[in-house]
C-alpha atoms as a PDB file:
ATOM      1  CA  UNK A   1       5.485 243.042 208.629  1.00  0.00           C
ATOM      2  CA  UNK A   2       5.041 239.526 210.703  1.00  0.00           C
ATOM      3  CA  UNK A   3       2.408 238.710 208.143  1.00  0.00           C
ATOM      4  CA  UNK A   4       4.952 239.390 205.250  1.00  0.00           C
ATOM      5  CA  UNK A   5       7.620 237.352 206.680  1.00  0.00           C
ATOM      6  CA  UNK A   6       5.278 234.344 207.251  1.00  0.00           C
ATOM      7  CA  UNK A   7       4.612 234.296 203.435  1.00  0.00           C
ATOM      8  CA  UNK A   8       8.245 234.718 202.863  1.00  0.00           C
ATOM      9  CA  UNK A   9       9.469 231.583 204.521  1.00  0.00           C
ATOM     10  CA  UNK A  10       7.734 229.108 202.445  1.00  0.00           C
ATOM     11  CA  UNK A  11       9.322 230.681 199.216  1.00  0.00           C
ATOM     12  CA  UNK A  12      12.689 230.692 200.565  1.00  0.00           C
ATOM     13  CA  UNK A  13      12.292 227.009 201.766  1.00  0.00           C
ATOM     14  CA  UNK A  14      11.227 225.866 198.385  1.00  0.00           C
ATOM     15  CA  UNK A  15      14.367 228.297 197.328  1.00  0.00           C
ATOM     16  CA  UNK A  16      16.400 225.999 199.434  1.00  0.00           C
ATOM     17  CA  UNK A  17      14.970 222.790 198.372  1.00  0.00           C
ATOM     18  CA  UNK A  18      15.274 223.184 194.837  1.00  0.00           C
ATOM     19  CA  UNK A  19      19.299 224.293 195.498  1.00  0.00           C
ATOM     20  CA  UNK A  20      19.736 221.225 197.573  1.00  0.00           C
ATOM     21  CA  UNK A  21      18.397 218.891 194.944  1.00  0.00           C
ATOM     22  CA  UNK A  22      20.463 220.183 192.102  1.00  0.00           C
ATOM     23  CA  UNK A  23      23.156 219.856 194.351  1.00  0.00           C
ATOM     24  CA  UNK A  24      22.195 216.381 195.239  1.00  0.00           C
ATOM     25  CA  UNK A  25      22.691 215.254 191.564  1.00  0.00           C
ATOM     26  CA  UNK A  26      25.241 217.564 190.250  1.00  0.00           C
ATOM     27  CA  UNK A  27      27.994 217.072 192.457  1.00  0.00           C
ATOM     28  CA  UNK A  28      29.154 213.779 191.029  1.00  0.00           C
ATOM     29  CA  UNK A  29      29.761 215.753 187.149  1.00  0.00           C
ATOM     30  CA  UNK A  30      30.895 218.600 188.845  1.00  0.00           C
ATOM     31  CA  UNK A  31      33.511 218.021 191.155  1.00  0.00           C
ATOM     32  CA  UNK A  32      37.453 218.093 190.807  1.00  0.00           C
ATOM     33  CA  UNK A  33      37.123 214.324 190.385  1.00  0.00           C
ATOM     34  CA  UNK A  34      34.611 214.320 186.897  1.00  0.00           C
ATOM     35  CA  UNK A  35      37.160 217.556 185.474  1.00  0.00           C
ATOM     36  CA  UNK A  36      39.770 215.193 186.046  1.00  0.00           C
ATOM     37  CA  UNK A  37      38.499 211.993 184.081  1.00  0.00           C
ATOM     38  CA  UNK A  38      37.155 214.183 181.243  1.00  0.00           C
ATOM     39  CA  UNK A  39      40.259 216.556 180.907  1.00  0.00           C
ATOM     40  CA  UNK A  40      42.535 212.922 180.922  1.00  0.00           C
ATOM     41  CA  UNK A  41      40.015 211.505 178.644  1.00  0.00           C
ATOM     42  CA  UNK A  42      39.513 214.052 176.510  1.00  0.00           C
ATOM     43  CA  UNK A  43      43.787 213.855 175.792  1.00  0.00           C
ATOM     44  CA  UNK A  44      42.867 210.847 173.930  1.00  0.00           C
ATOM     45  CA  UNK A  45      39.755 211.479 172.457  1.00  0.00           C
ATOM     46  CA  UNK A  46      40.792 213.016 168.907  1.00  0.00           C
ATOM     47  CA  UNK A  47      39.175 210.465 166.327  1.00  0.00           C
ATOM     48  CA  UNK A  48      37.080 208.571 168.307  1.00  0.00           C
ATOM     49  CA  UNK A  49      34.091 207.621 166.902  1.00  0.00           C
ATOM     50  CA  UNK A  50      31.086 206.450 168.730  1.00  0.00           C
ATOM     51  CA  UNK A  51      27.297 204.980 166.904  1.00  0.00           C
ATOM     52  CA  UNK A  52      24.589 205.151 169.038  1.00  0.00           C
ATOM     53  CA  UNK A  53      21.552 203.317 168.589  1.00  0.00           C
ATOM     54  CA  UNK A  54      18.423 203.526 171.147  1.00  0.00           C
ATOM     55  CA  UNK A  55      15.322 204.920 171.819  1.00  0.00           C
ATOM     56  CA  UNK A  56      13.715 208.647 172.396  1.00  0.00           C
ATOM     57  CA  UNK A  57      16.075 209.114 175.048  1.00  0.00           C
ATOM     58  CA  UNK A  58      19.179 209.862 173.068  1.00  0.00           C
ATOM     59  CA  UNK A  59      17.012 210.398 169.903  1.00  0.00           C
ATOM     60  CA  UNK A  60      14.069 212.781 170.642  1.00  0.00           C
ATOM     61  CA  UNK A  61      16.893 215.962 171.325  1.00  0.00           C
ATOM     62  CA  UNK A  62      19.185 216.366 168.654  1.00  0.00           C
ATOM     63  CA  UNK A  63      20.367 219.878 169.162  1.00  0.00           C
ATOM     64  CA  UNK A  64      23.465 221.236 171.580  1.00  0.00           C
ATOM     65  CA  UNK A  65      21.434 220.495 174.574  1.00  0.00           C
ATOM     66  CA  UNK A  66      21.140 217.023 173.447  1.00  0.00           C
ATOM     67  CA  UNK A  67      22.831 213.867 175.131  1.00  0.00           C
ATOM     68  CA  UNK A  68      25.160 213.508 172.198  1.00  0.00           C
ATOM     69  CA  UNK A  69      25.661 216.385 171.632  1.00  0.00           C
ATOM     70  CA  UNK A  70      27.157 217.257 175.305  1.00  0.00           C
ATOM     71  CA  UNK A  71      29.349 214.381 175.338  1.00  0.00           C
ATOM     72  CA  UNK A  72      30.879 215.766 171.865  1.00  0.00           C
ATOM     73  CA  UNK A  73      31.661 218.869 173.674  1.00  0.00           C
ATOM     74  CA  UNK A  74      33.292 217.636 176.934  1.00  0.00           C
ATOM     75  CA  UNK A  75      35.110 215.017 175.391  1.00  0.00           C
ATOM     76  CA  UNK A  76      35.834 215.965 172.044  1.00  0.00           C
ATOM     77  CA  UNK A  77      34.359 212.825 170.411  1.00  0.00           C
ATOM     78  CA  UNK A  78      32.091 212.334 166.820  1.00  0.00           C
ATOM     79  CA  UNK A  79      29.371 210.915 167.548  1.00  0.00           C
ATOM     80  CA  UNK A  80      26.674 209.317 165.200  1.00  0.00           C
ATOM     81  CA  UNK A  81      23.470 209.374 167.010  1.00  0.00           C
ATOM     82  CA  UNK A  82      20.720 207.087 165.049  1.00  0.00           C
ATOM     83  CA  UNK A  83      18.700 206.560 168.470  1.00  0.00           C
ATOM     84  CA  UNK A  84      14.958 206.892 167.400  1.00  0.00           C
ATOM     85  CA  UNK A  85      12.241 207.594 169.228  1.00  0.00           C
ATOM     86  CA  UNK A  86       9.337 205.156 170.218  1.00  0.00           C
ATOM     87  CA  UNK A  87      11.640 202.321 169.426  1.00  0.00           C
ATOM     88  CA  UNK A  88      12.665 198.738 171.542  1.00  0.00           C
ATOM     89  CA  UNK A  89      14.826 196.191 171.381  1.00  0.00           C
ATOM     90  CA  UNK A  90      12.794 193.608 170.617  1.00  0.00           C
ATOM     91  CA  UNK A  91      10.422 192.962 167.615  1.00  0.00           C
ATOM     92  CA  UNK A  92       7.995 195.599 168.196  1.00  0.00           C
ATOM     93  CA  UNK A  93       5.187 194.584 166.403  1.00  0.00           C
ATOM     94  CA  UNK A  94       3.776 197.613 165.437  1.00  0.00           C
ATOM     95  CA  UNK A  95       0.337 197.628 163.178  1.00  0.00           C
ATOM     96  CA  UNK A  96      -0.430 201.455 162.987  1.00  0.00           C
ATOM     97  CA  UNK A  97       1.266 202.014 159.574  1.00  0.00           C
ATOM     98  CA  UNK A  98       4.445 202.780 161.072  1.00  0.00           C
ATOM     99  CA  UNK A  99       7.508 200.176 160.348  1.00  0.00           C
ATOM    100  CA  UNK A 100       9.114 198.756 162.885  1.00  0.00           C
ATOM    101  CA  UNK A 101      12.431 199.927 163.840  1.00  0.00           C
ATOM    102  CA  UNK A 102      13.407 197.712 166.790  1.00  0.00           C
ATOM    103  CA  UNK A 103      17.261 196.937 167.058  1.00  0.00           C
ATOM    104  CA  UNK A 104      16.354 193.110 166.139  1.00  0.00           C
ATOM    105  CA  UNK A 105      15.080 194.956 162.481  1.00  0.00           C
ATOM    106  CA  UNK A 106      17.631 197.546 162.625  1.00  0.00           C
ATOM    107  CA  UNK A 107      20.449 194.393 162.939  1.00  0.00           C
ATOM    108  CA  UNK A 108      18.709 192.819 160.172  1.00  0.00           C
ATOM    109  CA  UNK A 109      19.151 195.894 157.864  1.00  0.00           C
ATOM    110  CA  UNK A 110      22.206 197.002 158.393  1.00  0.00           C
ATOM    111  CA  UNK A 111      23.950 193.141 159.373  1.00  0.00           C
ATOM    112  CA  UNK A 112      22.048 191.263 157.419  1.00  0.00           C
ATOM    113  CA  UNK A 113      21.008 192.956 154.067  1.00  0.00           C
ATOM    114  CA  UNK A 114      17.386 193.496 155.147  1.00  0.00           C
ATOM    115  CA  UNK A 115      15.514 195.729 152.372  1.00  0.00           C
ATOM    116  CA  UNK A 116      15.466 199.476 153.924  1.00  0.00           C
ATOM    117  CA  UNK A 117      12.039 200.908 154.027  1.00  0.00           C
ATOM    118  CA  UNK A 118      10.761 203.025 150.976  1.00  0.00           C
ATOM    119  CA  UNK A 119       9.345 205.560 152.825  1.00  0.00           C
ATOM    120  CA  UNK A 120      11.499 208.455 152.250  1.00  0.00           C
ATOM    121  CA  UNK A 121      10.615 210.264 155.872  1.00  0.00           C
ATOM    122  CA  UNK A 122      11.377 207.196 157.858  1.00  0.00           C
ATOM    123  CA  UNK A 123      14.858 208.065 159.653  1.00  0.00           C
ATOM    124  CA  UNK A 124      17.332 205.629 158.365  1.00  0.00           C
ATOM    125  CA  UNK A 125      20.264 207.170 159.082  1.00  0.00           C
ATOM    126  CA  UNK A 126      21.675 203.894 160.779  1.00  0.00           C
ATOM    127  CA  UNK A 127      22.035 202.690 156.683  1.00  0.00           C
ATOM    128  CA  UNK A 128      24.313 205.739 156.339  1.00  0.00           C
ATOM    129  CA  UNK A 129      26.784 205.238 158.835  1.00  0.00           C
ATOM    130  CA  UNK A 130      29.684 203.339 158.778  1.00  0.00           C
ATOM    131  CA  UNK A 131      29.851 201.071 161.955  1.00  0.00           C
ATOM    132  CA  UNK A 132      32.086 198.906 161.436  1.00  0.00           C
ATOM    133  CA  UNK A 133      34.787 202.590 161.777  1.00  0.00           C
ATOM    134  CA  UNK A 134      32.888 203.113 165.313  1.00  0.00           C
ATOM    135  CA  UNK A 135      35.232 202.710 168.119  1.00  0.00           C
ATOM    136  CA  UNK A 136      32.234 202.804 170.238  1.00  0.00           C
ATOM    137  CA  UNK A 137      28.887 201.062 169.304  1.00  0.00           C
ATOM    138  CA  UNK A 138      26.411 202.040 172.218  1.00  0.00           C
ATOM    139  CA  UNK A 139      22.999 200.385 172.525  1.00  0.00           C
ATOM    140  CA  UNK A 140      20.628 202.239 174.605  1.00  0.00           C
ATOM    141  CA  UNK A 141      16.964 200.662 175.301  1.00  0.00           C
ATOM    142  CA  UNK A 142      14.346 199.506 177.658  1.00  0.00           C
ATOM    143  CA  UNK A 143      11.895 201.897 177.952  1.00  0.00           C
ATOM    144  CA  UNK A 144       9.288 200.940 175.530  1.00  0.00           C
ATOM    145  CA  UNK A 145      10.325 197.066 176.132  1.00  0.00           C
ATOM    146  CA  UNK A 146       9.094 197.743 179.468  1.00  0.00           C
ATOM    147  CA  UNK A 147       6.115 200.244 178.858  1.00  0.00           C
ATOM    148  CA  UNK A 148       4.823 197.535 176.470  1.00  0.00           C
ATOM    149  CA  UNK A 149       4.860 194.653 178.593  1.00  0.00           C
ATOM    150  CA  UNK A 150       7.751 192.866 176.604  1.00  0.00           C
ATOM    151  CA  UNK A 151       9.070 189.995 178.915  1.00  0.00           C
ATOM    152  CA  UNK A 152      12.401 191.854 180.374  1.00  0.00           C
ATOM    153  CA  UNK A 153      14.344 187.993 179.841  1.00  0.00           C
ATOM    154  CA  UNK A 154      13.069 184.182 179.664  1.00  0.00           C
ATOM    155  CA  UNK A 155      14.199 180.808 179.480  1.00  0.00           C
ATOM    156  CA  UNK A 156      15.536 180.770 176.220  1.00  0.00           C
ATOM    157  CA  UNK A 157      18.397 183.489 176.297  1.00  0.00           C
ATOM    158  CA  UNK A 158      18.603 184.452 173.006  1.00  0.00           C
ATOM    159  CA  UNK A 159      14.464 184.681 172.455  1.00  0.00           C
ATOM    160  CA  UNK A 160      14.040 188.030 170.213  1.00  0.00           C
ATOM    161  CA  UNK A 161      10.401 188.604 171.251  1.00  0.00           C
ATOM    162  CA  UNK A 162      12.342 189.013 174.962  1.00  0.00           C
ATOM    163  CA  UNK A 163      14.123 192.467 175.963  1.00  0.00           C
ATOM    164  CA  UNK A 164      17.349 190.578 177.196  1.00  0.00           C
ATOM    165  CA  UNK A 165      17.354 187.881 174.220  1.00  0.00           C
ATOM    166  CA  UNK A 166      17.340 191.221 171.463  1.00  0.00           C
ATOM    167  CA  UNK A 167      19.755 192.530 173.061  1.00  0.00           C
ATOM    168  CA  UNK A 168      22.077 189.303 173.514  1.00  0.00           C
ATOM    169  CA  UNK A 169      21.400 187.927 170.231  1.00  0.00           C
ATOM    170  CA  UNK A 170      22.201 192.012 168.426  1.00  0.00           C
ATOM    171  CA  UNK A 171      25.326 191.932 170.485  1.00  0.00           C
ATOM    172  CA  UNK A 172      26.662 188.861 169.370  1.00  0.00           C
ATOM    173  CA  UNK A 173      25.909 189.562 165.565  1.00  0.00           C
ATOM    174  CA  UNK A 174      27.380 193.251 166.006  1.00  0.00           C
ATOM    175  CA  UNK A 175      30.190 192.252 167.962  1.00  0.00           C
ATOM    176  CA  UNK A 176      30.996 189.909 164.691  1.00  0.00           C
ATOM    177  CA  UNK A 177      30.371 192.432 162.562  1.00  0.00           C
ATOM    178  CA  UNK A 178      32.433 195.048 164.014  1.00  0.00           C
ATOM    179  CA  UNK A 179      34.946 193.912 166.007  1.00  0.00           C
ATOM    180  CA  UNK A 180      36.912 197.102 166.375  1.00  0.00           C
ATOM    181  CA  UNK A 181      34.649 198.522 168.520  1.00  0.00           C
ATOM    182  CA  UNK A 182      33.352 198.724 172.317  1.00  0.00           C
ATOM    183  CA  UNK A 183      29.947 198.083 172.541  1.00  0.00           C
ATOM    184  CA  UNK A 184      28.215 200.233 175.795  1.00  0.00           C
ATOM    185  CA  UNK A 185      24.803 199.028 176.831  1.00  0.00           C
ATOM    186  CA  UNK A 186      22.878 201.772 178.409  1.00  0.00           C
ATOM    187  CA  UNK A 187      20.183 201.102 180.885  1.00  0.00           C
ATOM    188  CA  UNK A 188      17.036 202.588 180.736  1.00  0.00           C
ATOM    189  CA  UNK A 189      16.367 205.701 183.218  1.00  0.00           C
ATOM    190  CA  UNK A 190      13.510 205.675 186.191  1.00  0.00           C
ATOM    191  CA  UNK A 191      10.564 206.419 185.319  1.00  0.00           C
ATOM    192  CA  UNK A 192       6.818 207.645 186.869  1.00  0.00           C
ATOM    193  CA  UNK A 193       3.467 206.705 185.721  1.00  0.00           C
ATOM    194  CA  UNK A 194       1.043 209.665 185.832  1.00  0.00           C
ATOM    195  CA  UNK A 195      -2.827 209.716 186.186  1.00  0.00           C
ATOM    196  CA  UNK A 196      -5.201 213.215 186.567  1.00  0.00           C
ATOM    197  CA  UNK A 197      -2.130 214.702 187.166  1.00  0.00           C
ATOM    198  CA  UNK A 198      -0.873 212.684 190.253  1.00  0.00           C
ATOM    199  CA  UNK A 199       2.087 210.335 190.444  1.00  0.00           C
ATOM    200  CA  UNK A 200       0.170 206.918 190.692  1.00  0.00           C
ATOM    201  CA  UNK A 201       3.448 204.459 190.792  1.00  0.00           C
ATOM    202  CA  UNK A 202       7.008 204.579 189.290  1.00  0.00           C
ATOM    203  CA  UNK A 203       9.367 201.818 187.569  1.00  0.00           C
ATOM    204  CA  UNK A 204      10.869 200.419 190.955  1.00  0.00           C
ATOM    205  CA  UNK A 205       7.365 198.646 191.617  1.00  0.00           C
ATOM    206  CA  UNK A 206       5.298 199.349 188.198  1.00  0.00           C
ATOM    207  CA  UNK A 207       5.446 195.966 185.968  1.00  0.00           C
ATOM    208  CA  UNK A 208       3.600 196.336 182.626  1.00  0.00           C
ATOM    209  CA  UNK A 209       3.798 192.819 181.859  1.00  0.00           C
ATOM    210  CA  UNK A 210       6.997 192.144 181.864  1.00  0.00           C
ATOM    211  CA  UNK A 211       8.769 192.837 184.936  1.00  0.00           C
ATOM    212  CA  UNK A 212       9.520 196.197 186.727  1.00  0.00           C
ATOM    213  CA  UNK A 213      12.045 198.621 185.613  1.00  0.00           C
ATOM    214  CA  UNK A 214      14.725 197.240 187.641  1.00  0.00           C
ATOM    215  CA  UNK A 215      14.605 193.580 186.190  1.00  0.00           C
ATOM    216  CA  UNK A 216      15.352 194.914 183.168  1.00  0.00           C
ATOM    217  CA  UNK A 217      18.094 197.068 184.184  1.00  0.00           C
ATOM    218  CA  UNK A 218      19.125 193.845 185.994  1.00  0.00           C
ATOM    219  CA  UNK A 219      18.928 191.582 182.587  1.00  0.00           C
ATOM    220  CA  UNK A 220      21.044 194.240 180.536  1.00  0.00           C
ATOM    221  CA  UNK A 221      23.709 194.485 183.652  1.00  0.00           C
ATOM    222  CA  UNK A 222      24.146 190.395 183.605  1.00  0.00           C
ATOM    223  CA  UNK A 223      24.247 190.328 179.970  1.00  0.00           C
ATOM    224  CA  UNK A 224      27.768 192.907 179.537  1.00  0.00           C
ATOM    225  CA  UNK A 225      28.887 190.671 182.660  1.00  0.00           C
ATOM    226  CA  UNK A 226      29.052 187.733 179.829  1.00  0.00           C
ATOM    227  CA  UNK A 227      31.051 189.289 177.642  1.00  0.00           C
ATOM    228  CA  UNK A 228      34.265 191.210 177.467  1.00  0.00           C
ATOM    229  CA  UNK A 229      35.017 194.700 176.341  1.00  0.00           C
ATOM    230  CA  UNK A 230      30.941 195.505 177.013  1.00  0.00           C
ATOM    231  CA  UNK A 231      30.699 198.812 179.178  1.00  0.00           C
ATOM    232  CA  UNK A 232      27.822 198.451 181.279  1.00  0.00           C
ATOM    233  CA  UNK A 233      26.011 201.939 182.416  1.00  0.00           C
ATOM    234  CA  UNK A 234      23.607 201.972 185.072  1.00  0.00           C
ATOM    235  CA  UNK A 235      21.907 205.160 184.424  1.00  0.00           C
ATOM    236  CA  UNK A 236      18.891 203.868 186.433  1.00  0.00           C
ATOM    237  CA  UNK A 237      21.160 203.986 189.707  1.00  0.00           C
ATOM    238  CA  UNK A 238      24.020 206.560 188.409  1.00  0.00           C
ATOM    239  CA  UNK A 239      21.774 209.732 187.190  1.00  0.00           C
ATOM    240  CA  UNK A 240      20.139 209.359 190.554  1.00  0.00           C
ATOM    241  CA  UNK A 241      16.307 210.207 190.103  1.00  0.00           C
ATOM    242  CA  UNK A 242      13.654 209.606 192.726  1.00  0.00           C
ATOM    243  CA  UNK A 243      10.422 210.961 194.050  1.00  0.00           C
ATOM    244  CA  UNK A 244      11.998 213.576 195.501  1.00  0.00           C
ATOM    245  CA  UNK A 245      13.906 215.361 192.269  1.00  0.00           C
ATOM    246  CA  UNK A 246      12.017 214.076 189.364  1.00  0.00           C
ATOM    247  CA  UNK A 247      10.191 217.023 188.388  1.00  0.00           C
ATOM    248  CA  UNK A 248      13.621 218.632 188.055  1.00  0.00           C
ATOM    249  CA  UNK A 249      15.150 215.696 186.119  1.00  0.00           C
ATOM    250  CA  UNK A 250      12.473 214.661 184.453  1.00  0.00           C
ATOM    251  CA  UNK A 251       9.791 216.398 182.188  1.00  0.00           C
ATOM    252  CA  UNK A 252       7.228 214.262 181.572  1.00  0.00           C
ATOM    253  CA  UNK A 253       8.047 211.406 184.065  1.00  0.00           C
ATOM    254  CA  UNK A 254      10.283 209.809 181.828  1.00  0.00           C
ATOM    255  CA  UNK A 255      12.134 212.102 179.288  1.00  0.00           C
ATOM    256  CA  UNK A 256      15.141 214.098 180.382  1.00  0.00           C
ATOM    257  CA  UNK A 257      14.819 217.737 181.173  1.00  0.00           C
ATOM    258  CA  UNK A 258      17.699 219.757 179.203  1.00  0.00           C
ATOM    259  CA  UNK A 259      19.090 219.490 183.269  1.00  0.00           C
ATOM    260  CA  UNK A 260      18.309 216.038 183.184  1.00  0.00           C
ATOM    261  CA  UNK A 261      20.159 215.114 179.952  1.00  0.00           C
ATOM    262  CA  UNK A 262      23.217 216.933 181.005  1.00  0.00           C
ATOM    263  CA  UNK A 263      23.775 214.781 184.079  1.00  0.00           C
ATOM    264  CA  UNK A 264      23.026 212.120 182.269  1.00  0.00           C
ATOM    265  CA  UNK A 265      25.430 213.090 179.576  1.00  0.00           C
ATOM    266  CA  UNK A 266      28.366 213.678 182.121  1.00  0.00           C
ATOM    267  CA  UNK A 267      28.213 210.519 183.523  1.00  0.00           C
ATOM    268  CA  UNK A 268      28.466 208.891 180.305  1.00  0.00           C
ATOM    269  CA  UNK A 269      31.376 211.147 180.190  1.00  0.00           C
ATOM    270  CA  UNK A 270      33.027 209.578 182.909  1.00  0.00           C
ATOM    271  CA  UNK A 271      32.511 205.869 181.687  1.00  0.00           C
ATOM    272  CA  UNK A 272      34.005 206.888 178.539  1.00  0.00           C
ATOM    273  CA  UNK A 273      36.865 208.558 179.702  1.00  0.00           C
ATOM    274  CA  UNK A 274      38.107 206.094 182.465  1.00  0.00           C
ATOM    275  CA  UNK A 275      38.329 203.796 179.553  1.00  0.00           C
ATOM    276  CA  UNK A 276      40.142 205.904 177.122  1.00  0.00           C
ATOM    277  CA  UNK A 277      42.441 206.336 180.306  1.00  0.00           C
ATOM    278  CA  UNK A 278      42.625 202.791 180.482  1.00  0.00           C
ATOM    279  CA  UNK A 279      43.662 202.042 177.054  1.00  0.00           C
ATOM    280  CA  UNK A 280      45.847 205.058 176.295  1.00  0.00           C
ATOM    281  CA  UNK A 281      46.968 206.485 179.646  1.00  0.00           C
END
């Protein structure tokens, strides 16, 4: 009996480790607070329209447990979600026959009258939409900026082969082109660099080339500090992912779990909604 309860008491601490982590990062979208915002926001949310373009984040899950796809649900919205995944801000450069679909080429297209690509199974559903009826334009990148060593800012701020220059100089051509709308910049999530199966490093210390993680969270937050009506989200800080929960957040070290992308989903919730409650309330 003493030997059974010795093996018991490991399983049940686990048990109450894994319950205190969800806790840890579901509170904030579940308490009274969050049902408040989204139930106010949600009042005002008939016809909104919101385009998203960013990376695999929002774009590698596009069914009901998907980012967009959550926020729909609690808030009522119509989203368009063109995210893609493998994509960056900045001129990617690619050179392994696949076309390059960086926001700097995607605000060429669609701003600019860039040709659209040819090739029928490239996903250019960005062509189709109609942003300039989005009441809510969100850009959401980083990630492969950073994994590919793509210099997070530099001296000149509006240098497109920078993270922070693609996004300034996009903003300022979409913010021309479609004035209605509220532009969101979404920082890019933590992330953990794996080797033989062990967590080597992660994206508070890692720097690829171009900085760490947090520089270019850092970049994106001073850039919607220049401008008005720019929502900044700081989903590196907000969805709160360390060492210590990642494997419940995370499933590869970097991609959302279906957990993962709900928490992330509901605090995008409550950005949107405090300013629907702003403007309407």
């Amino acid at each position: 009996m003493k030997s059974f309860f010795k093996k018991l008491v490991p399983v049940l601490l686990t048990i109450l480790i894994l319950v205190g982590l969800i806790y840890e990062v579901s509170v904030p979208v579940q308490s009274g607070y969050y049902q408040y915002l989204k139930n106010k926001g949600a009042a005002y949310a008939e016809g909104i329209k919101i385009g998203v373009l960013g990376d695999s984040i929002w774009g590698n899950v596009k069914d009901e447990t998907g980012i967009a796809a959550i926020i729909e649900q609690e808030l009522g919205v119509e989203i368009y979600n063109c995210a893609i995944g493998g994509t960056q801000a900045s001129y990617s450069g690619w050179s392994d026959e696949k076309p390059d679909q960086s926001l700097m080429v995607i605000t060429d297209q669609v701003i600019y009258g860039k040709a659209p690509y040819e090739d029928s199974s490239v996903d250019q559903s960005y062509l189709e939409t109609d942003w300039q009826e989005m009441d809510y334009i969100f850009f959401s990148y980083g990630l492969n900026d950073y994994f590919a060593g793509v210099a997070s800012r530099g001296e000149d701020p509006y240098a497109t082969n920078t993270y922070a220059g693609a996004i300034r100089t996009a903003l300022e051509a979409w913010r021309e082109y479609a004035p209605q709308a509220i532009f969101v910049l979404c920082a890019q999530n933590f992330s953990q660099l794996y080797s033989y199966g062990k967590v080597v490093d992660d994206s508070d210390t890692l720097d690829y080339g171009g900085g760490t993680g947090l520089e270019y969270v850092e970049a994106l937050c001073q850039i919607a500090q220049e401008y008005e009506n720019v929502i900044f989200i700081n989903i590196y800080d907000d969805v709160h992912i360390d060492m210590s929960n990642c494997t419940l957040m995370l499933e590869d070290g970097t991609h959302f779990t279906a957990y993962g992308r709900e928490i992330y989903a509901k605090n995008v919730v409550k950005y949107l909604a405090k300013d629907l409650i702003a403007k309407y309330g």
